[in-house]
N, C-alpha and C. Protein backbone atom coordinates (compact mmCIF):
# COMPACT_ATOMS: atom_id res chain seq x y z
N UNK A 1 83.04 12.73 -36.51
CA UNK A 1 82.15 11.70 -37.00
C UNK A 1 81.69 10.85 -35.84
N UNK A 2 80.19 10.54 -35.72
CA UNK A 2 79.75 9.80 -35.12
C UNK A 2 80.16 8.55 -35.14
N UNK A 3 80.36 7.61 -34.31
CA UNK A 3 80.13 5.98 -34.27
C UNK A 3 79.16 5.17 -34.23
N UNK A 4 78.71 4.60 -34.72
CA UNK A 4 77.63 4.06 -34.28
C UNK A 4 77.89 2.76 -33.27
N UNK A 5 76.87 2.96 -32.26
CA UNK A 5 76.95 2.07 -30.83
C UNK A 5 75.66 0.89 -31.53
N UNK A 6 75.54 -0.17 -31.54
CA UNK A 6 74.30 -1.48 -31.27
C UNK A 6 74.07 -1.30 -30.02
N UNK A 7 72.90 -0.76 -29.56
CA UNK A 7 72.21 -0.49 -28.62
C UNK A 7 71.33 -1.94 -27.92
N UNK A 8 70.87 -2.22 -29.17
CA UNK A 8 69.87 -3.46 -29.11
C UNK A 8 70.55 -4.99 -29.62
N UNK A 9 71.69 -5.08 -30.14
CA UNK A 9 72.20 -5.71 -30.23
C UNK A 9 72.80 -6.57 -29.14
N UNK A 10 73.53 -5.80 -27.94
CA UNK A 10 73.73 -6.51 -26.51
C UNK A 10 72.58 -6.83 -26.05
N UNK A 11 71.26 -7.02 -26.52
CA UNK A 11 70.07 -7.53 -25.51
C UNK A 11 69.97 -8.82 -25.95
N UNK A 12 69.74 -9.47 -25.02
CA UNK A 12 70.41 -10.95 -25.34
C UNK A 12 68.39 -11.92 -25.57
N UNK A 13 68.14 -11.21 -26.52
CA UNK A 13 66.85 -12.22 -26.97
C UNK A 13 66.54 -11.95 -28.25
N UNK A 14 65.48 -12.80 -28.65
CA UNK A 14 65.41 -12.86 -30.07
C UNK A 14 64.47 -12.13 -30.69
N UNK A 15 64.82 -11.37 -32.10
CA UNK A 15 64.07 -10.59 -32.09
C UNK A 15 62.69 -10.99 -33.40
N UNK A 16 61.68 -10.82 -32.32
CA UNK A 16 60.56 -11.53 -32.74
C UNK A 16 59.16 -10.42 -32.88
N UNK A 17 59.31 -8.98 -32.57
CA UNK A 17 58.92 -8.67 -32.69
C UNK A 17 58.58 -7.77 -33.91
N UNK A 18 57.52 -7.02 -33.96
CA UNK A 18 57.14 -6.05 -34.98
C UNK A 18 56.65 -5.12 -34.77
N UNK A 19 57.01 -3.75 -35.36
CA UNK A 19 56.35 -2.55 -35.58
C UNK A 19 55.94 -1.99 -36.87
N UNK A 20 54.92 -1.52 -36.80
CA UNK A 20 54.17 -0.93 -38.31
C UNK A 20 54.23 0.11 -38.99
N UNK A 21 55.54 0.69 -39.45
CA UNK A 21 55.54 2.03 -39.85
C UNK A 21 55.62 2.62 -41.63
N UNK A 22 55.34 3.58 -41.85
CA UNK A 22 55.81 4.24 -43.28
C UNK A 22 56.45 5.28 -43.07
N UNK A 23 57.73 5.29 -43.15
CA UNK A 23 58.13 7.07 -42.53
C UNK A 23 58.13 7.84 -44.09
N UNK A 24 57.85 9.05 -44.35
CA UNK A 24 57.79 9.90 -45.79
C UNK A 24 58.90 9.23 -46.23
N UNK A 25 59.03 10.08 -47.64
CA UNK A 25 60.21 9.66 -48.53
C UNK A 25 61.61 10.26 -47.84
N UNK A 26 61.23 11.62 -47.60
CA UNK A 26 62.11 12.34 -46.76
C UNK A 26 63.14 12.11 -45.48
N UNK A 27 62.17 11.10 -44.68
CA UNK A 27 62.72 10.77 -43.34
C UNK A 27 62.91 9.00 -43.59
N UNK A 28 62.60 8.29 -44.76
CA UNK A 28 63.08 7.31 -45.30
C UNK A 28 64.83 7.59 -45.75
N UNK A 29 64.68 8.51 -46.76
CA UNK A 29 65.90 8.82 -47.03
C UNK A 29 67.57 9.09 -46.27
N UNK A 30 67.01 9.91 -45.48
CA UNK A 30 67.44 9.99 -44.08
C UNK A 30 68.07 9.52 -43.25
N UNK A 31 67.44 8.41 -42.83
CA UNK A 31 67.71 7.07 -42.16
C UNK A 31 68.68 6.37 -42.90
N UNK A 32 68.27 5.80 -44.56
CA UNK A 32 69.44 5.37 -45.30
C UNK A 32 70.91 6.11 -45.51
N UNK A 33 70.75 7.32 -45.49
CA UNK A 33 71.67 8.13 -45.38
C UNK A 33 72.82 7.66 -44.38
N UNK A 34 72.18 8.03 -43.03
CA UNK A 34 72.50 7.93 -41.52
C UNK A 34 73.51 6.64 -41.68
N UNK A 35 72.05 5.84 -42.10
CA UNK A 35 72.39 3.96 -41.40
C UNK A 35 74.17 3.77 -42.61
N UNK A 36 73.97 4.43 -44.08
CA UNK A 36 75.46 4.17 -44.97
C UNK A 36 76.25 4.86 -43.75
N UNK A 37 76.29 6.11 -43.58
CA UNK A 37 77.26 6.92 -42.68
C UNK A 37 77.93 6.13 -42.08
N UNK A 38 76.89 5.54 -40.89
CA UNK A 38 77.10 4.54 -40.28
C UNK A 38 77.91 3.23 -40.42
N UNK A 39 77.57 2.98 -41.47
CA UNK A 39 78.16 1.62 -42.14
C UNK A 39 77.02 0.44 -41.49
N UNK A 40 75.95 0.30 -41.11
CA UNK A 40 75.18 -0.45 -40.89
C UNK A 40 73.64 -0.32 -41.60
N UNK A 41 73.04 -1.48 -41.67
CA UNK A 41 71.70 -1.57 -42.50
C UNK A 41 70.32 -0.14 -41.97
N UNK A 42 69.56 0.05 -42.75
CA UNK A 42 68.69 0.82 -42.33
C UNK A 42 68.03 0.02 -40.84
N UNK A 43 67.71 -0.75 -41.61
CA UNK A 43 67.04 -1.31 -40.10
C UNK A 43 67.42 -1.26 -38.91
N UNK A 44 68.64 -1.73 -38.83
CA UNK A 44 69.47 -1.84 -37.73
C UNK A 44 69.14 -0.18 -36.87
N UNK A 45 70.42 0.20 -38.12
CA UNK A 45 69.74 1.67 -37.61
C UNK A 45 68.53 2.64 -36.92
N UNK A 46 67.46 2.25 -38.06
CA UNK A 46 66.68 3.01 -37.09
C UNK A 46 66.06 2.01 -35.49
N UNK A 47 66.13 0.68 -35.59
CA UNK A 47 65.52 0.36 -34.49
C UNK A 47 66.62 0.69 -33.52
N UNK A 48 67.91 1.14 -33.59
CA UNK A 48 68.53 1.47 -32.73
C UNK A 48 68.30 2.53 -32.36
N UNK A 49 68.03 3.45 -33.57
CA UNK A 49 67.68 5.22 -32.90
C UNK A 49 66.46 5.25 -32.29
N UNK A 50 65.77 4.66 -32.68
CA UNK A 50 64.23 4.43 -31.92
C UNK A 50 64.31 3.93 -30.65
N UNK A 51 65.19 2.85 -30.27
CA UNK A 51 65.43 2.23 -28.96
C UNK A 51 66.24 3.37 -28.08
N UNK A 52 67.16 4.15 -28.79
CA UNK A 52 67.88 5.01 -27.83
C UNK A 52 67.06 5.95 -27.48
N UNK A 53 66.12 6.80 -28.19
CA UNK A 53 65.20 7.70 -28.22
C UNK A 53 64.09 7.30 -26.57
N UNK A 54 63.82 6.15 -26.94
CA UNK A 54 62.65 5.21 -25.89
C UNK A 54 63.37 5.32 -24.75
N UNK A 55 64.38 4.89 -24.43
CA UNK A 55 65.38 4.76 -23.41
C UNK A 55 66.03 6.70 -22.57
N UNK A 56 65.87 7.31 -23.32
CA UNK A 56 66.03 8.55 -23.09
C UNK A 56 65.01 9.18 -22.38
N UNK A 57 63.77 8.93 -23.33
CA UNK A 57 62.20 9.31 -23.01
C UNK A 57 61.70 8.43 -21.50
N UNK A 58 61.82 7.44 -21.51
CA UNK A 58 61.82 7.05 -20.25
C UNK A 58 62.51 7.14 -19.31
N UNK A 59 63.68 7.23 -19.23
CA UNK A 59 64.63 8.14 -18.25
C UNK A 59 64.24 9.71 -17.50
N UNK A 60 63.54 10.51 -19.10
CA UNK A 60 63.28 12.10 -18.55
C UNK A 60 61.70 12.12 -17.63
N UNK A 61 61.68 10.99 -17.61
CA UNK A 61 60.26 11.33 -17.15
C UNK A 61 59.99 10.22 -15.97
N UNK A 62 61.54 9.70 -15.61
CA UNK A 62 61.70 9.01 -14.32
C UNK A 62 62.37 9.74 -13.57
N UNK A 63 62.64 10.92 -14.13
CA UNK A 63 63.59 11.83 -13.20
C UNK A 63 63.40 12.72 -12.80
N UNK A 64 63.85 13.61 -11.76
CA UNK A 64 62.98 15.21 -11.37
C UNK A 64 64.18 15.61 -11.15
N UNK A 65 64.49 17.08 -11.85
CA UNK A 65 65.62 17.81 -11.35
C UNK A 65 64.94 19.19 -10.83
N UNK A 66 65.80 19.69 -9.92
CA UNK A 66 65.11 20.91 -9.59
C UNK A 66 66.69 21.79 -9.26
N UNK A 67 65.91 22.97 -9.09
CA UNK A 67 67.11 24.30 -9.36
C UNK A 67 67.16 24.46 -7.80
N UNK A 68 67.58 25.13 -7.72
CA UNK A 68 68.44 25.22 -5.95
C UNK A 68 67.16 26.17 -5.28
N UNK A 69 66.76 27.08 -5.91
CA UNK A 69 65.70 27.99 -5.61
C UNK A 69 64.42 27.21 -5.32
N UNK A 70 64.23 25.91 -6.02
CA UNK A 70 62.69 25.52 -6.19
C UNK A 70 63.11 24.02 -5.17
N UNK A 71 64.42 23.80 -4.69
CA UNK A 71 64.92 22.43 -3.79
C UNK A 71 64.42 22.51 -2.87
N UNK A 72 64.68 23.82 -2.03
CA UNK A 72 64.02 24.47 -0.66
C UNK A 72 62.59 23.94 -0.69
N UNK A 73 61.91 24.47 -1.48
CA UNK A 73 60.64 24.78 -1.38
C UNK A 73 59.66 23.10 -1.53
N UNK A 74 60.71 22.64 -2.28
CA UNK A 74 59.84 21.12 -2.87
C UNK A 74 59.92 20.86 -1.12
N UNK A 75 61.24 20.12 -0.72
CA UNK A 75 61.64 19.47 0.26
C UNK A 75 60.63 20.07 1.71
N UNK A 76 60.37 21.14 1.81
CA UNK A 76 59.62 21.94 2.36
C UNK A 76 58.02 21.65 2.80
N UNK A 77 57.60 21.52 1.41
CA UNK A 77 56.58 21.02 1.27
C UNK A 77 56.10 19.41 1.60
N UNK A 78 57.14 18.76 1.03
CA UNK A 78 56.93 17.21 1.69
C UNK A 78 57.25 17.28 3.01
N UNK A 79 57.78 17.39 3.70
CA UNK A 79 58.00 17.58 5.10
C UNK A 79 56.53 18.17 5.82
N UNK A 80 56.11 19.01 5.59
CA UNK A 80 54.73 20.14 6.23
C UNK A 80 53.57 20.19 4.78
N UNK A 81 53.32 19.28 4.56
CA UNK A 81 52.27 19.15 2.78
C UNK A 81 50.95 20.42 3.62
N UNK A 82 50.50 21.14 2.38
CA UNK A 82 49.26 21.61 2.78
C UNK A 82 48.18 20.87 2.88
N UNK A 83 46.95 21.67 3.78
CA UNK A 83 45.64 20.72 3.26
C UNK A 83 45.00 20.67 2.11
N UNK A 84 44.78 19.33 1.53
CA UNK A 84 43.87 19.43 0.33
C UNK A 84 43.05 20.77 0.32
N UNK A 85 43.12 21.05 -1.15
CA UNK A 85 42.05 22.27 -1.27
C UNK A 85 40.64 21.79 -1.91
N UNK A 86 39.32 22.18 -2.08
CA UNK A 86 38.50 21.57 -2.86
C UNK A 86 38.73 21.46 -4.13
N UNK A 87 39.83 22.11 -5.16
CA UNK A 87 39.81 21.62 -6.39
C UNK A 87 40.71 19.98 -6.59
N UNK A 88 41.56 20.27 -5.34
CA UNK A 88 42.54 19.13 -5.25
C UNK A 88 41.41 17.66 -5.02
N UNK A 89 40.53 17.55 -4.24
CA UNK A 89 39.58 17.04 -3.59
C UNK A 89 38.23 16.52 -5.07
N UNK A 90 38.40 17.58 -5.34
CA UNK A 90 37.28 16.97 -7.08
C UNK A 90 38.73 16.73 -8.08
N UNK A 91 39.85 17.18 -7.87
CA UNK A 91 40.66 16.44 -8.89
C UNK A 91 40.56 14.70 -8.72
N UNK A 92 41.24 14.41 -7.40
CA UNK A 92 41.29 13.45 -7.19
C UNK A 92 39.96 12.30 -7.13
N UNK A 93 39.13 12.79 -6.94
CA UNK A 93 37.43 11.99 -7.27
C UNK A 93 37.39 12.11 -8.57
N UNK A 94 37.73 12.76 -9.60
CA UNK A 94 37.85 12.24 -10.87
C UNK A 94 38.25 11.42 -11.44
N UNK A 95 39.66 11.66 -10.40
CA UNK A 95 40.78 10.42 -11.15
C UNK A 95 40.25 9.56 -10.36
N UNK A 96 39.46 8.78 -9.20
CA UNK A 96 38.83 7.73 -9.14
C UNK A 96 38.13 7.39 -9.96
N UNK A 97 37.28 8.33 -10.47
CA UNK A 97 36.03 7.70 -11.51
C UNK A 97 36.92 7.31 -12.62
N UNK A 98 37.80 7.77 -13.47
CA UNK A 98 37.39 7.84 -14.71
C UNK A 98 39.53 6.84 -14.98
N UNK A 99 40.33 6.66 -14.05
CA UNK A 99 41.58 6.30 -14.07
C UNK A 99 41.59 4.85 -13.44
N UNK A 100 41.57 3.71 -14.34
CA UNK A 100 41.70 2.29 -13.74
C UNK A 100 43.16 1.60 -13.44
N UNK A 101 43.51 1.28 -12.46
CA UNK A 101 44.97 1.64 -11.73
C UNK A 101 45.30 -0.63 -12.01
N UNK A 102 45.77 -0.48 -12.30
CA UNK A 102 46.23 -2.25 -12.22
C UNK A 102 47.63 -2.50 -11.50
């Protein structure tokens, strides 16, 4: 059996915000299910699974793993980079035009 952890509970501010959702009857159910399992409110619940989810998702996509075969080759490359090619060259003039950087 799972435990349930308060994820968002140790964040030490108030919670003032809002999100707008309807989840089906199905994935309503679900959640109530979970959150009794649990022994804590739906709410609680899902803004916790939602916060752990967010926290995961932003992690995988702050991270780069690479396999031992493809380590060589990255490290390789930053060290000796090739020359731009012309598609690289209209990629990047695109992303000037059309990508506003703040």
């Amino acid at each position: 059996m799972l435990g349930f952890q308060d994820q968002v509970g140790a964040i030490e501010e108030r919670n003032s915000e809002r999100l707008k959702f309807a989840p089906s009857r199905t994935s309503k159910q679900a959640l109530q299910q979970a959150a009794a399992l649990s022994g804590v409110d739906a709410s609680a619940f899902t803004v916790n699974a939602a916060y752990r989810s967010a926290m995961e998702t932003i992690a995988a996509h702050e991270r780069t793993s690479l396999h031992r075969l493809t380590h060589a080759a990255f490290f390789a490359a930053l060290k000796a980079p090739p020359a731009p090619t012309d598609r690289l060259r209209v990629a990047f003039a695109r992303h000037r035009e059309t990508i506003v950087s703040r």
